[in-house]
Protein backbone atom coordinates (compact mmCIF):
# COMPACT_ATOMS: atom_id res chain seq x y z
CA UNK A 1 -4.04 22.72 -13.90
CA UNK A 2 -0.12 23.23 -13.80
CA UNK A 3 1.42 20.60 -11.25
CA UNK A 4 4.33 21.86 -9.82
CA UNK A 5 8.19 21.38 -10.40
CA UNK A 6 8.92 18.65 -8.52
CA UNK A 7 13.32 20.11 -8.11
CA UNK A 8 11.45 23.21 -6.15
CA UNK A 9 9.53 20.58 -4.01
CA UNK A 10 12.28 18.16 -3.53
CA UNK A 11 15.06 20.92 -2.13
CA UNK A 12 13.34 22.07 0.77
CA UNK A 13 13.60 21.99 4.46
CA UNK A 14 10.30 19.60 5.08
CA UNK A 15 12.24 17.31 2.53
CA UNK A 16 15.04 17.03 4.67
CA UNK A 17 13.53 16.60 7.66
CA UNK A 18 12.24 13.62 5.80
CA UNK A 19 15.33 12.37 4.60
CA UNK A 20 16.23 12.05 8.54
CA UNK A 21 13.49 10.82 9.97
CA UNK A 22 13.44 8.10 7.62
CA UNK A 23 17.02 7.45 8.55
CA UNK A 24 15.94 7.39 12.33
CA UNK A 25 12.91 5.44 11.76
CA UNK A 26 14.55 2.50 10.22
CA UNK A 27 17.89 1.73 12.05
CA UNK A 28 16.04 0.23 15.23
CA UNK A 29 14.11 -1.99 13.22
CA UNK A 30 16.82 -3.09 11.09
CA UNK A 31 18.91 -3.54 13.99
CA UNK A 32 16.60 -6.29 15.15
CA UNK A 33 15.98 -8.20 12.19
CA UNK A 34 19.44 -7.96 10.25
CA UNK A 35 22.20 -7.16 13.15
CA UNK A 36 20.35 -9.24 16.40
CA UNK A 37 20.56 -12.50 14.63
CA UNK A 38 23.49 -12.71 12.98
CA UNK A 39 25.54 -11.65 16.53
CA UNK A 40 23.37 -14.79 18.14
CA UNK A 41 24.44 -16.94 15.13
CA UNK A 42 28.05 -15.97 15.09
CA UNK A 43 28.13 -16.76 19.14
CA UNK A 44 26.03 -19.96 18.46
CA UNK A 45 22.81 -20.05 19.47
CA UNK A 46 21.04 -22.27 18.86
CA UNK A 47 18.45 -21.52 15.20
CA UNK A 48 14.75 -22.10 16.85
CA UNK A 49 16.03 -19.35 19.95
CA UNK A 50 16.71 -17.00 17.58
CA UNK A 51 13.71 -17.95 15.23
CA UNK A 52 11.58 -17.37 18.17
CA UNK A 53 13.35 -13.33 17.84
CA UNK A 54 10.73 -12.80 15.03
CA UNK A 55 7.81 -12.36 17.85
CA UNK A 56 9.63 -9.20 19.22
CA UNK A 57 8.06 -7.58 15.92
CA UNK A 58 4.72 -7.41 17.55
CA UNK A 59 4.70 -3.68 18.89
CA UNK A 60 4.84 -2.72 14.94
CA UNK A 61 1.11 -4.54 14.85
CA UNK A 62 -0.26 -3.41 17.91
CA UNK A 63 1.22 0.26 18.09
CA UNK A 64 -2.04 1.59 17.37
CA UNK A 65 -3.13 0.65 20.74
CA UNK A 66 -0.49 3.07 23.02
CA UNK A 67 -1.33 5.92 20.09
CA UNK A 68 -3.44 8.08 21.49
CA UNK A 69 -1.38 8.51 24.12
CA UNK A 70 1.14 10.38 21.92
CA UNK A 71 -1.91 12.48 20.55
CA UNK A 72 -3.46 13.64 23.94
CA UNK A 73 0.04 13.87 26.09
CA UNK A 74 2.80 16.17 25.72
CA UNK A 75 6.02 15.82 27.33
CA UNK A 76 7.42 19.21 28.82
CA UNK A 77 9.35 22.02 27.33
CA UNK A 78 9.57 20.14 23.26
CA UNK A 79 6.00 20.09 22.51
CA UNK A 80 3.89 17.24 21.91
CA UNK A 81 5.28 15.93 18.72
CA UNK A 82 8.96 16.85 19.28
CA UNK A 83 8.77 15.79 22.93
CA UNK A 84 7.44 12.28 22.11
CA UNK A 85 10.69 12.54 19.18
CA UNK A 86 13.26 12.97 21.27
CA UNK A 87 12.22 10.81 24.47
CA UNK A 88 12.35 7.72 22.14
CA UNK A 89 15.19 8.69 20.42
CA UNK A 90 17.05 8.79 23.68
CA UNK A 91 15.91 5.88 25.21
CA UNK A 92 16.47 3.62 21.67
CA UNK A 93 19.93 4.75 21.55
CA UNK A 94 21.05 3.68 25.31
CA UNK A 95 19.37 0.17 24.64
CA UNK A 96 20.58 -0.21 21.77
CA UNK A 97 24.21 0.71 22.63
CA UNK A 98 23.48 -1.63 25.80
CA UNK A 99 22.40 -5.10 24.20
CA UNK A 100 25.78 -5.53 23.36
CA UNK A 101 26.89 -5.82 27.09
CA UNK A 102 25.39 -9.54 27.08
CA UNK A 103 26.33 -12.55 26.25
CA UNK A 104 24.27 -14.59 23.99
CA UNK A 105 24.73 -18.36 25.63
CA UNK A 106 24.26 -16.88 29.31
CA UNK A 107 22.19 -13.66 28.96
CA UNK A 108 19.87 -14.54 26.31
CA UNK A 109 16.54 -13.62 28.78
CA UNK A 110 18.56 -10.39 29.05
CA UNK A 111 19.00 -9.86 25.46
CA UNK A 112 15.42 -10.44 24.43
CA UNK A 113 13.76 -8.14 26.94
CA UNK A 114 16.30 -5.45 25.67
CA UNK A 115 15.02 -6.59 21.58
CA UNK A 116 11.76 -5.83 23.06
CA UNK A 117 12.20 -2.39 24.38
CA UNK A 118 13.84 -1.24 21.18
CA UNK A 119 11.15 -2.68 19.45
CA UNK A 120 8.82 -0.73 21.06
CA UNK A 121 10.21 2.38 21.45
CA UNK A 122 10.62 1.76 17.94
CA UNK A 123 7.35 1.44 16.75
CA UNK A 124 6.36 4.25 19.35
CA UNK A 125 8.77 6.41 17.40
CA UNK A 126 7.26 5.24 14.05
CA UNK A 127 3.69 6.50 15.34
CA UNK A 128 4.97 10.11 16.28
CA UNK A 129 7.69 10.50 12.82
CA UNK A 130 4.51 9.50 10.92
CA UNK A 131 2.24 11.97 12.65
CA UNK A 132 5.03 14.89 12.55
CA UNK A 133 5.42 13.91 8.79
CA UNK A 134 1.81 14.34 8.03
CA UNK A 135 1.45 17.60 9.79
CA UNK A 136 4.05 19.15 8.04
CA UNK A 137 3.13 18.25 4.55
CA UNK A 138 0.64 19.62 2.14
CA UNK A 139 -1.09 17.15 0.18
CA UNK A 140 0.90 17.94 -2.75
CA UNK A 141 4.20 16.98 -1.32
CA UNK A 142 2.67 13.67 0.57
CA UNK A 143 4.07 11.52 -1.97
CA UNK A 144 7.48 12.87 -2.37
CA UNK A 145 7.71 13.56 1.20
CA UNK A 146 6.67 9.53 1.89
CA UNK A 147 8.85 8.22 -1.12
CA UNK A 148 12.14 10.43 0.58
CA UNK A 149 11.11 8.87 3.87
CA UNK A 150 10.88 5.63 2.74
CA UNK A 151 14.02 5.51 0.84
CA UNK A 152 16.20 6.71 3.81
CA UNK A 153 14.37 3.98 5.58
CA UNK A 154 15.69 1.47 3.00
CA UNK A 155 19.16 2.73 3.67
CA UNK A 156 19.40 3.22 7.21
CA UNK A 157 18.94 -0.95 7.15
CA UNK A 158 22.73 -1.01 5.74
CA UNK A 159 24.29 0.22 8.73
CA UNK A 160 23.37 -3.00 10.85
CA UNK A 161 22.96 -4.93 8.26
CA UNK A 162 26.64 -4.25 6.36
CA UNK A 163 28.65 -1.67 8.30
CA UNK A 164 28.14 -3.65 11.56
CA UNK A 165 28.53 -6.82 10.64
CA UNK A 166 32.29 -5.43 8.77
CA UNK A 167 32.87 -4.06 12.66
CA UNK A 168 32.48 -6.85 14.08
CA UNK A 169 35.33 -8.67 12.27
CA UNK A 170 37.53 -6.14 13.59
CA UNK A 171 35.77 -4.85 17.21
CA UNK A 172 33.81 -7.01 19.94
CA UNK A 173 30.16 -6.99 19.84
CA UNK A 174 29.27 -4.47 22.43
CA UNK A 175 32.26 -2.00 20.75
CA UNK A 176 30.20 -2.99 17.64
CA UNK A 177 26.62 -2.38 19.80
CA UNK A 178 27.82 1.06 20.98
CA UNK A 179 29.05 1.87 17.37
CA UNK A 180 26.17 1.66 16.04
CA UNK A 181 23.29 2.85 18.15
CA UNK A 182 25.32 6.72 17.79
CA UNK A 183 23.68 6.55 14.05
CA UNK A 184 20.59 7.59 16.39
CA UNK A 185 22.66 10.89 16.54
CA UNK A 186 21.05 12.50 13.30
CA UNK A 187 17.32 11.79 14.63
CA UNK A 188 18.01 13.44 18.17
CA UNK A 189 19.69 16.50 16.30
CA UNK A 190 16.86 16.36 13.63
CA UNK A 191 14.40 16.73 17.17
CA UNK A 192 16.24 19.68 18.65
CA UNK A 193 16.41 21.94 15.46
CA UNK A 194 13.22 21.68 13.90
CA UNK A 195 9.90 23.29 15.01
CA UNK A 196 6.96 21.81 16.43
CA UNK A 197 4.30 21.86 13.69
CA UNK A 198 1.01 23.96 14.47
CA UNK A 199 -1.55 21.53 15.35
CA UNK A 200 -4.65 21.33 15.70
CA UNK A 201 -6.25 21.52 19.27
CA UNK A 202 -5.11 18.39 21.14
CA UNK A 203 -7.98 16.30 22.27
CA UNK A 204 -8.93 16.94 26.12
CA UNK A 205 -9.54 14.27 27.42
CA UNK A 206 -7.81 10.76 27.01
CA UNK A 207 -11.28 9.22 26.34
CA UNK A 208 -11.58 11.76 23.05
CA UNK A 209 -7.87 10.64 22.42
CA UNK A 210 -9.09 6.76 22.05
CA UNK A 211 -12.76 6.92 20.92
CA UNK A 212 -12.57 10.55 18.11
CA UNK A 213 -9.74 9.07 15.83
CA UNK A 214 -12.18 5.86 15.14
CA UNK A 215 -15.17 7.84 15.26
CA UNK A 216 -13.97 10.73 13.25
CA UNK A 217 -12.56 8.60 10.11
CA UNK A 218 -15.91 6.78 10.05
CA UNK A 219 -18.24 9.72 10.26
CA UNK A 220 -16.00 11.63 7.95
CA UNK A 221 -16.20 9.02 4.90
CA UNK A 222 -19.55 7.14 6.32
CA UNK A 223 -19.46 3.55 7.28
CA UNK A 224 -19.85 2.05 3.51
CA UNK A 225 -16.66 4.36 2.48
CA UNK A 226 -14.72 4.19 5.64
CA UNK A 227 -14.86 0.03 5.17
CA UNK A 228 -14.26 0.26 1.52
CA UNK A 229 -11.39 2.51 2.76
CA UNK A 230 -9.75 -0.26 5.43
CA UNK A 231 -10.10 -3.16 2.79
CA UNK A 232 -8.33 -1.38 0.54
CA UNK A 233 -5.26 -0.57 3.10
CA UNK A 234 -5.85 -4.53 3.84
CA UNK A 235 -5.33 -5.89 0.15
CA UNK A 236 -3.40 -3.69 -1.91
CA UNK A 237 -0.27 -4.77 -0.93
CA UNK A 238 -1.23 -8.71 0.30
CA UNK A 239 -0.38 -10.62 -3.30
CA UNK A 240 3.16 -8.67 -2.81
CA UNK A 241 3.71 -9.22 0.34
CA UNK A 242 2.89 -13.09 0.94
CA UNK A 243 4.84 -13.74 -3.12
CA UNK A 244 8.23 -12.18 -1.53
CA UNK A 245 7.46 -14.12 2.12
CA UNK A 246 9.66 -16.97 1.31
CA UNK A 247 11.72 -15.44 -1.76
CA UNK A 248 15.15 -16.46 -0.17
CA UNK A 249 13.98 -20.59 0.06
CA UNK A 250 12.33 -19.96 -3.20
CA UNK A 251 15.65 -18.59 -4.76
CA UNK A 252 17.51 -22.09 -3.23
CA UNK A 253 14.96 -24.60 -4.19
CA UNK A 254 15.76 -23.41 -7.84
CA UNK A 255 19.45 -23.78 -7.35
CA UNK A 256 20.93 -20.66 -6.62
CA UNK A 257 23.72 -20.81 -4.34
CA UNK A 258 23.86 -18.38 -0.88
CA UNK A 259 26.46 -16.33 -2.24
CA UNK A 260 24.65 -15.69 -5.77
CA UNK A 261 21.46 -14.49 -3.81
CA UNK A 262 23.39 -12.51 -1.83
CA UNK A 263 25.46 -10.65 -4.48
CA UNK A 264 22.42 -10.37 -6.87
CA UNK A 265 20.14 -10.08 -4.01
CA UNK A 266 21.86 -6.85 -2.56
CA UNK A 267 22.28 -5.14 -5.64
CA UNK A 268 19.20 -6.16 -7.68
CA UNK A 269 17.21 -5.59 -5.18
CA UNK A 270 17.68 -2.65 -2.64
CA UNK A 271 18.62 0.34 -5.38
CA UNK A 272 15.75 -0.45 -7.85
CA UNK A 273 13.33 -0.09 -4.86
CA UNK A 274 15.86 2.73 -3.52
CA UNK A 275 14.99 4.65 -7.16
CA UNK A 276 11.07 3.25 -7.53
CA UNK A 277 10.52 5.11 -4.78
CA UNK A 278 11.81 8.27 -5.82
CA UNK A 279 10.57 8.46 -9.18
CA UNK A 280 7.01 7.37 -7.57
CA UNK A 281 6.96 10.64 -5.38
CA UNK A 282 8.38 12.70 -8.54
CA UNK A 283 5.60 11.52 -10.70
CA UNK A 284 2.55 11.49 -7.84
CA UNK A 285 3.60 15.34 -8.39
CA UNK A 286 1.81 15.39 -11.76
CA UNK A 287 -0.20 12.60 -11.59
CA UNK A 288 -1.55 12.70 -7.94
CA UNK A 289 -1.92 9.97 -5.58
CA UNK A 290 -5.03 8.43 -6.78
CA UNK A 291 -3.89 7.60 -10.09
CA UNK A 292 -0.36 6.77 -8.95
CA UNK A 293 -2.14 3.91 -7.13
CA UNK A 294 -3.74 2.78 -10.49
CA UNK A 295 -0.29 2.34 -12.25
CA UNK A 296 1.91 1.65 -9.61
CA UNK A 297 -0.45 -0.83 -8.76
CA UNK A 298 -0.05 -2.45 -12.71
CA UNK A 299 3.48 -2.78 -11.77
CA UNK A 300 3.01 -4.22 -8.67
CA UNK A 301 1.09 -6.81 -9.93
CA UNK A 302 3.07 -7.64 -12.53
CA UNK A 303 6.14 -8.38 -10.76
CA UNK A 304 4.56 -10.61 -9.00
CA UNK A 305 3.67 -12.55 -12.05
CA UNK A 306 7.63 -12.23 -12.79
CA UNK A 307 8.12 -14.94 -9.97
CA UNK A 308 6.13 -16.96 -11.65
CA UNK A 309 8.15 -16.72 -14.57
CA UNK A 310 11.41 -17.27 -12.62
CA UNK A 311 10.25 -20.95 -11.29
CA UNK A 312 9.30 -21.83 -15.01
CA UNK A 313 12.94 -20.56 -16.29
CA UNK A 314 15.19 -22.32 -13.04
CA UNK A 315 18.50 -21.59 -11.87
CA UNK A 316 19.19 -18.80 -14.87
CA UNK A 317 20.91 -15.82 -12.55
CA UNK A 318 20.31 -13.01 -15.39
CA UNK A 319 16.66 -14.14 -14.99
CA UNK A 320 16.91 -13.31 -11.31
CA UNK A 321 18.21 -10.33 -11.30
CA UNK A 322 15.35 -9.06 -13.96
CA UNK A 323 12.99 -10.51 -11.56
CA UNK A 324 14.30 -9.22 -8.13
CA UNK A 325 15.25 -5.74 -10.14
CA UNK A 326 11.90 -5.55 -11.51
CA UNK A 327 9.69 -6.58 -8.27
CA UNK A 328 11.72 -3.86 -5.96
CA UNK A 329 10.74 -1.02 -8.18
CA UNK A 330 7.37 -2.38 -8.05
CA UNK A 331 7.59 -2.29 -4.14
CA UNK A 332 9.69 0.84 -3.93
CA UNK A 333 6.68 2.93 -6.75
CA UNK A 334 3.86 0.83 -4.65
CA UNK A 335 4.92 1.63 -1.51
CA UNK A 336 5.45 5.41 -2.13
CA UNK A 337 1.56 5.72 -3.41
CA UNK A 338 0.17 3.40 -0.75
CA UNK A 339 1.77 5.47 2.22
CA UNK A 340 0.63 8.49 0.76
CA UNK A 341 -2.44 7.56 0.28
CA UNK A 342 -2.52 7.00 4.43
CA UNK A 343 -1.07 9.62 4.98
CA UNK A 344 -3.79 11.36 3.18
CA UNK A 345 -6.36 9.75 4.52
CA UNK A 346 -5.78 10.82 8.14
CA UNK A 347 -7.07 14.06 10.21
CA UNK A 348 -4.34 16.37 11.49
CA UNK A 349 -5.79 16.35 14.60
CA UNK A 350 -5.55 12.53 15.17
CA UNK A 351 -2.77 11.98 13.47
CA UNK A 352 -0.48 9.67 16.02
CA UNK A 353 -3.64 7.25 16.60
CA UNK A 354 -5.10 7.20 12.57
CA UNK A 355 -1.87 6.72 10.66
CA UNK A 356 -0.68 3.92 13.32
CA UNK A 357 -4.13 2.38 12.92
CA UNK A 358 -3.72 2.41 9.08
CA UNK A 359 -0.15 1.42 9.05
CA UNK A 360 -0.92 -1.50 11.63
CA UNK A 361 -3.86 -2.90 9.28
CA UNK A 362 -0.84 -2.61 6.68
CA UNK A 363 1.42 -5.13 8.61
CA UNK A 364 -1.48 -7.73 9.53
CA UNK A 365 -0.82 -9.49 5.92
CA UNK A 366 2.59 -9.46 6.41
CA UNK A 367 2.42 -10.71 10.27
CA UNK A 368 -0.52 -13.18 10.06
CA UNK A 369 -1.04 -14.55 6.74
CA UNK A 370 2.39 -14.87 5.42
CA UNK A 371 2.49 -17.74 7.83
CA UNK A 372 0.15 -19.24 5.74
CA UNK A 373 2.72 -18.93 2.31
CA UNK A 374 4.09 -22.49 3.44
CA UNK A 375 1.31 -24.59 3.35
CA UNK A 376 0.53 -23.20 0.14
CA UNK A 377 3.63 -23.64 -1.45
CA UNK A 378 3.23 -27.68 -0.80
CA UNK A 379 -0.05 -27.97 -2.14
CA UNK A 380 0.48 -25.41 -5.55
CA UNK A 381 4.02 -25.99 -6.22
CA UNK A 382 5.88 -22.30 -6.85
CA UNK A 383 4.45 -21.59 -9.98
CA UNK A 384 1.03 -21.74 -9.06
CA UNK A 385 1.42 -20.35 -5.46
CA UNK A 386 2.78 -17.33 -7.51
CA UNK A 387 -0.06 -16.94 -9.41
CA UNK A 388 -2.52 -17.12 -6.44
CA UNK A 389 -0.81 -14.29 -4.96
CA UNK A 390 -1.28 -12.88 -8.18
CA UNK A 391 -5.01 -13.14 -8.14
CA UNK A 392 -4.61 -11.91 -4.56
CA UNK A 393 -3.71 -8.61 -5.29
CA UNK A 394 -6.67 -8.16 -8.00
CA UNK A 395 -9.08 -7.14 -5.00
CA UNK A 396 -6.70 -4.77 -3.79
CA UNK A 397 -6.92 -3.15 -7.63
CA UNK A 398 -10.46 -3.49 -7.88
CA UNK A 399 -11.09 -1.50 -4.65
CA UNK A 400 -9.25 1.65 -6.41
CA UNK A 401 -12.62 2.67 -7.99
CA UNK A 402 -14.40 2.82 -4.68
CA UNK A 403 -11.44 4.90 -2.74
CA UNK A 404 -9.16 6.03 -5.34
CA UNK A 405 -11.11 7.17 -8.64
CA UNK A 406 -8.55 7.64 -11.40
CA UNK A 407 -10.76 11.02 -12.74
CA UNK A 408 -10.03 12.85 -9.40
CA UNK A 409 -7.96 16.19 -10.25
CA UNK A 410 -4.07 16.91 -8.61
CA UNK A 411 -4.72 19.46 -5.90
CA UNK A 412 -3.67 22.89 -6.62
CA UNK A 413 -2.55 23.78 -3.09
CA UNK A 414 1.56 23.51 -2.58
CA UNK A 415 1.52 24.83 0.57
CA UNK A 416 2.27 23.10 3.62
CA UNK A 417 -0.85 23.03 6.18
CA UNK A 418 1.65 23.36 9.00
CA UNK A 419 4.71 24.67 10.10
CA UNK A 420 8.17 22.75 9.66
């Protein structure tokens, strides 16, 4: 079996629309956790007020509960998928281009009901890009398609989180506001010139919206497989997740100063995930998604065990940069074969309500027990907290025979199911 050339797959139209949506998908969110607090720290507010700003993250969790609305309704005249597009689009880039009207010390109420409609029309976004994504990709292109998302995702986060902040030494913050929520521009466009893909029949009733997607996904894999299937989602990426929770106070309790993580931080860090992600969806091409998992997984783990490493070696910065280099293209070839693998996993016909479902099991690790890394860290000590989270991503490995058996062949079919 011949896999195809992955230059023919990666120059195409459905790539592109990728490249965009990822771009569209991540500037809200990025916005709130990179742009948000450093205007409230530069206009001094006080740290716990704008600690509390973390909870405004809680749509991304909970999105799969407003789902199946976006699977059973369609908004008029752009089609179901496209409609839903464009109506969050439009409403993220007037609040976004609005929070900037406040001020901080007297408005802050103001300001964090605004955070909280942009995270939510945010996530609601997330749940239709994802579906539209899915529908328009065979299975063959799900994990260059998901790797060309993700890495536009990765790279819409430097518009708030450098371009702004260089504004805003030169403009005031709601020039700086309006500035950037017209990098929502490219998504909108993106909406109006594609097509909506040829779904599947809607569900009828809003009842078969909330009750098939669950019902569906466990009577298509049975109840054994189907909970195999959610563990997996669960673990594979916990050990990661809760060893990079508190890198940053990790990286200063060695002796690193602020500006060393930042320089090595920046550049270490985002383009080896930028490029881990790439090359994951170029080789998923001949290797497929299941055994993509397998290695990608091998890496994942490993540089985790690389932290470990770091807090025997102290303040060396070459050391860091190995380990923060080495750990993002761990996350950046993880990442591509894990949301692939959801993507996968999902029926065209629920798309909106399954893949938000998945992706919202994803984030409980990150939400929930990364709150737990603390603790942890006082009674191991670094080095051995690192190695827990080690041994925490073994289950997440172990469950790849059940779900993801590395014999299973690379499908033949380069087609796209739907229509771009």
């Amino acid at each position: 079996m011949t896999a195809p050339d992955w230059k023919q797959l990666l120059f195409t139209r459905r790539m592109a629309i990728c490249l965009f949506s990822g771009f569209s998908s991540g500037l809200p969110l990025y916005i709130l956790i990179n742009l948000v607090p450093a205007w409230l720290k530069s206009e001094h507010v006080d740290l716990k007020a704008i600690g509390f700003f973390a909870l405004i993250q809680i749509p991304y969790t909970w999105k799969f509960i407003w789902s199946p609305l976006m699977d059973r309704f369609s908004l008029p005249h752009l089609g179901r998928r496209r409609g839903w597009m464009l109506a969050t689009q439009v409403v993220l880039l007037l609040v976004i281009a609005g929070v900037g009207v406040f001020n901080p010390l007297t408005d802050i109420w103001s300001i964090a009901a605004l955070a909280c409609i942009v995270a939510f029309f945010s996530a609601s976004q997330d749940i239709v890009l994802d579906a539209y994504r899915r529908e328009i990709l065979s299975e063959v292109e799900l994990g260059l398609g998901n790797s060309v998302f993700v890495n536009a995702y990765r790279i819409a986060g430097l518009i708030p989180g450098a371009l702004s902040l260089i504004l805003a030494d030169h403009l005031s913050w709601s020039q700086v506001f309006m500035v950037t929520a017209l990098f929502m521009l490219p998504g909108i466009i993106l909406t109006l010139c594609v097509k909506e893909p040829a779904l599947a029949r809607a569900p009828a009733t809003l009842r078969e919206a909330v009750v098939e997607p669950f019902h569906e996904f466990m009577t298509r894999h049975g109840w054994q497989s189907a909970l195999l299937i959610l563990a997996f989602i669960f673990f594979y990426k916990l050990g990661d997740s809760m060893a990079t929770a508190l890198a940053t106070p990790f990286y200063l309790e060695l002796g690193f100063t602020k500006s060393q993580i930042g320089l090595i931080a920046k550049n270490a860090g985002l383009w080896p995930s930028v490029i881990g992600a790439l090359l994951g969806g170029i080789w998923m091409i001949k290797l497929g998604i299941n055994r993509a998992l397998w290695l990608f997984g091998v890496v994942q783990l490993t540089s985790i065990l690389g932290f470990a490493w770091l807090a025997g070696m102290g303040a060396n910065q070459y050391a860091l940069a190995l380990v923060i280099s080495f750990e993002a293209l761990g996350v950046g070839l993880g990442t591509a074969a894990f949301t692939a693998f959801i993507a996968r996993t999902t029926n065209p016909r629920y798309t909106a309500t399954q893949y938000a479902l998945f992706t919202s099991l994803a984030a409980v690790p990150r939400t929930f027990f990364n709150a737990a890394t603390g603790v942890l860290v006082e009674h191991f000590g670094w080095q051995q907290f690192f190695l827990v989270c080690a041994l925490l991503a073994i289950p997440g490995m172990l469950l790849l025979f059940k779900v993801a058996p590395w014999t299973t062949a690379v499908p033949e079919n380069t087609e796209p199911a739907q229509t771009a």
